[in-house]
N, C-alpha and C. Protein backbone atom coordinates (compact mmCIF):
# COMPACT_ATOMS: atom_id res chain seq x y z
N UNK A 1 173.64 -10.01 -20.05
CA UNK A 1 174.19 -8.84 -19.37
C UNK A 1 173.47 -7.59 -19.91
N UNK A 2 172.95 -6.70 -19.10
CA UNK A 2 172.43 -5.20 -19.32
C UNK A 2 173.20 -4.44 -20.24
N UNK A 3 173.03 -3.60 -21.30
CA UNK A 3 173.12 -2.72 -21.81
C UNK A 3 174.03 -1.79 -20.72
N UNK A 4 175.11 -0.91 -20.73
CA UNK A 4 175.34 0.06 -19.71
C UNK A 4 174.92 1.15 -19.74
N UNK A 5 174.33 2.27 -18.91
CA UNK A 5 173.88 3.27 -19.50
C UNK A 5 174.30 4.35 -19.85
N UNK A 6 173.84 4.76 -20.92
CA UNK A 6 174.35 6.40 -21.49
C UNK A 6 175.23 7.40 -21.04
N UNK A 7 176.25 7.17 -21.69
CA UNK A 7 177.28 7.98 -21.31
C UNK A 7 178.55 7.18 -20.36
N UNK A 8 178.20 5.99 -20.04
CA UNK A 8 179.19 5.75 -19.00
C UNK A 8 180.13 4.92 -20.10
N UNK A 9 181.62 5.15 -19.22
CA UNK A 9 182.86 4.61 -19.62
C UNK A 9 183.01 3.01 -19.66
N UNK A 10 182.71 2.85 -18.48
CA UNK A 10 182.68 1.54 -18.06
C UNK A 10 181.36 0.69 -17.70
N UNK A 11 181.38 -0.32 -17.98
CA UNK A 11 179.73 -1.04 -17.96
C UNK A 11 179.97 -1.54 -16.77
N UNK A 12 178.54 -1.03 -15.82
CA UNK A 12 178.28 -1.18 -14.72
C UNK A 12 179.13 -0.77 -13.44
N UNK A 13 179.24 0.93 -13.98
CA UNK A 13 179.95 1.45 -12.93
C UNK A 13 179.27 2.80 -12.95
N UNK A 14 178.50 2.70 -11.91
CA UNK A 14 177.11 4.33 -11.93
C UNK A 14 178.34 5.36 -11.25
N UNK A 15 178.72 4.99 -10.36
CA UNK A 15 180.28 6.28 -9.92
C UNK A 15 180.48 6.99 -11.41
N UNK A 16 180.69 6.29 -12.38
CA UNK A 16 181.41 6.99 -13.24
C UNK A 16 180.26 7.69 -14.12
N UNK A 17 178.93 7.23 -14.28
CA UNK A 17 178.35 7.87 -14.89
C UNK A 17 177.91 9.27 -13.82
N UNK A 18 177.45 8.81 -12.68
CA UNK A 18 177.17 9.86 -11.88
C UNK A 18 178.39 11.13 -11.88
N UNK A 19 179.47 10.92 -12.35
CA UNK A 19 180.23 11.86 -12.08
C UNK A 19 180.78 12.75 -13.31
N UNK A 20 180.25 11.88 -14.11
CA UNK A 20 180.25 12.59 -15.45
C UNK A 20 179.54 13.68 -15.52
N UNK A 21 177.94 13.28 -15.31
CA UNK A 21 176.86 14.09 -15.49
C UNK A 21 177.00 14.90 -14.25
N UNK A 22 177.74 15.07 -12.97
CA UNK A 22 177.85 15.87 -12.26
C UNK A 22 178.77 17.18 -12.92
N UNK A 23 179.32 16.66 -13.37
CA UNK A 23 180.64 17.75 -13.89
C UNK A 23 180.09 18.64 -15.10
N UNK A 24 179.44 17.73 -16.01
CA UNK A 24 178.51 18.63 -16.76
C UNK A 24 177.48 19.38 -16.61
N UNK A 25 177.10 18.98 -15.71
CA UNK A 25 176.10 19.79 -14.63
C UNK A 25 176.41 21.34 -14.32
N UNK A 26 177.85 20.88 -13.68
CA UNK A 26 178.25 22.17 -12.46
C UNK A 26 179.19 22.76 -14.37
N UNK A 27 179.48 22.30 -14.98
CA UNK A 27 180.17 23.39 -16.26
C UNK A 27 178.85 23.96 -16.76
N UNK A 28 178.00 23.55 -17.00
CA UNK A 28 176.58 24.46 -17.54
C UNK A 28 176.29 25.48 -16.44
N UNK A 29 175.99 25.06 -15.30
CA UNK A 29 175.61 26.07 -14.84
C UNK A 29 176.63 26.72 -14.21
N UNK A 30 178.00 26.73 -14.49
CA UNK A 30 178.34 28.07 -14.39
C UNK A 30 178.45 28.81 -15.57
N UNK A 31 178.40 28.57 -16.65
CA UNK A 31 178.38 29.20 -17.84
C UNK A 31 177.03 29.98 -17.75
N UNK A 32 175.77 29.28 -17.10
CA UNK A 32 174.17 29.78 -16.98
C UNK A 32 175.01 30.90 -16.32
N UNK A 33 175.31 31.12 -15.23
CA UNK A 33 175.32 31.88 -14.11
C UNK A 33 175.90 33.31 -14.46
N UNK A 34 177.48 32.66 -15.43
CA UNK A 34 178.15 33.92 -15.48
C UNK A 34 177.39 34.87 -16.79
N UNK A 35 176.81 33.58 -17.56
CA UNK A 35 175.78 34.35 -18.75
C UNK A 35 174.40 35.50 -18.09
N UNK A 36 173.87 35.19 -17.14
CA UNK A 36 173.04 35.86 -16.45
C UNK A 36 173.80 37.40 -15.61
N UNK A 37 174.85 36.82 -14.69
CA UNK A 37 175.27 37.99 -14.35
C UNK A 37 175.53 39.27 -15.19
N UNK A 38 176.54 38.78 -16.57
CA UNK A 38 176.55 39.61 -17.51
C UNK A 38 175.24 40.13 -17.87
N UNK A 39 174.44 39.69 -17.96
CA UNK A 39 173.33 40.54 -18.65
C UNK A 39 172.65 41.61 -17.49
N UNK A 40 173.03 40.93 -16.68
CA UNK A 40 171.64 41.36 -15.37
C UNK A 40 173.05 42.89 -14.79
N UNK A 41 174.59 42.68 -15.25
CA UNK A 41 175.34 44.03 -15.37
C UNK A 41 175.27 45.13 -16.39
N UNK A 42 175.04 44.37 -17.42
CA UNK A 42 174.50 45.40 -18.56
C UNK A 42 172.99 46.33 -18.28
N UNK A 43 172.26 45.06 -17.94
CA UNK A 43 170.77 46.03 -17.86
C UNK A 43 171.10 47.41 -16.54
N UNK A 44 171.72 47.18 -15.28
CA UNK A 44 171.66 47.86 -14.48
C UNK A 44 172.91 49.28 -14.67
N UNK A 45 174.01 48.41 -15.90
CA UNK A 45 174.87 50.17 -16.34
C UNK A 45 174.07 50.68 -17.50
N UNK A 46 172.84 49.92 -18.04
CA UNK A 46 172.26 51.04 -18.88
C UNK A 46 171.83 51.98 -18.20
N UNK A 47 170.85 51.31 -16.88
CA UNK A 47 170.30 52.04 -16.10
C UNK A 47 170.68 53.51 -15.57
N UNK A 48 171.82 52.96 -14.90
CA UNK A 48 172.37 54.01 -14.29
C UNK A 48 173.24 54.93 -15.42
N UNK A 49 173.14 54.43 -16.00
CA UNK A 49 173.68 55.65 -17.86
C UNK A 49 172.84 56.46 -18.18
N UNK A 50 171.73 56.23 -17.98
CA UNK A 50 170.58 56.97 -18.68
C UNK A 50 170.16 57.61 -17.48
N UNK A 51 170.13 57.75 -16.01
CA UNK A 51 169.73 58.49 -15.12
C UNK A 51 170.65 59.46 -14.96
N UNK A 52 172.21 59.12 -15.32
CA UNK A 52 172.95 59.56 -14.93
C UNK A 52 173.12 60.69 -15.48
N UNK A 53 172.91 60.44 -17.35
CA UNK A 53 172.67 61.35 -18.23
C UNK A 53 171.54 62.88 -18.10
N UNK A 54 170.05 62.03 -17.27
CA UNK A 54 169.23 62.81 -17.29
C UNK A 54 169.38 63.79 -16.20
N UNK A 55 170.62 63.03 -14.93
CA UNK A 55 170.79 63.93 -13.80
C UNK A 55 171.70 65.22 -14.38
N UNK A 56 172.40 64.83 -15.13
CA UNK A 56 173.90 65.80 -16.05
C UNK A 56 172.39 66.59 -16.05
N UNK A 57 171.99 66.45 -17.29
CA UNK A 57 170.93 67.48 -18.12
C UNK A 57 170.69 68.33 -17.29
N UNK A 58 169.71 67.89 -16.13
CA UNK A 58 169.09 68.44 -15.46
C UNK A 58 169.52 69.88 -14.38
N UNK A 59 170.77 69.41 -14.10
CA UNK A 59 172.33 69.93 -13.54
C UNK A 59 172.28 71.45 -14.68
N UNK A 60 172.85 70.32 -16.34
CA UNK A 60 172.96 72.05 -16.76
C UNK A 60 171.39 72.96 -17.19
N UNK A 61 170.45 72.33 -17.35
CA UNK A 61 169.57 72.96 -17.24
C UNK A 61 169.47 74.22 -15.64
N UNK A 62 169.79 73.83 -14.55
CA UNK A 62 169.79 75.08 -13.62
C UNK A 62 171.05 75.71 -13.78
N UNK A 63 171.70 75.33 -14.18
CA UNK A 63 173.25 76.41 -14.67
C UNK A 63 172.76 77.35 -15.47
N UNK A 64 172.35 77.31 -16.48
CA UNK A 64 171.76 78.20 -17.39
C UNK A 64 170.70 79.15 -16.85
């Protein structure tokens, strides 16, 4: 009899391995996803922090 393969519960039941590694699949990449969004929100409120800042400046620079 075969060895069963890696990770599975039961020997000679690919359903169960296939569904394992599906689930770990879709938990990584939403962890990828929400890890990316966060960053890719940070880079774009620095952005708009620092324009926002230079628009202020610029603002009281013609006040004066």
């Amino acid at each position: 009899m075969p060895s069963p393969p890696c990770g599975s519960r039961y020997p000679g039941s690919a359903e169960d391995n296939r569904a394992g590694r599906a689930a770990r699949g879709a938990a990584w990449t939403g962890i990828d996803f929400t890890h990316r969004v966060g960053v890719a929100f940070m880079i774009v409120g620095a952005v708009i922090g620092m324009t926002g800042d230079l628009t202020l400046s610029r603002i009281g620079l013609l006040i004066t």
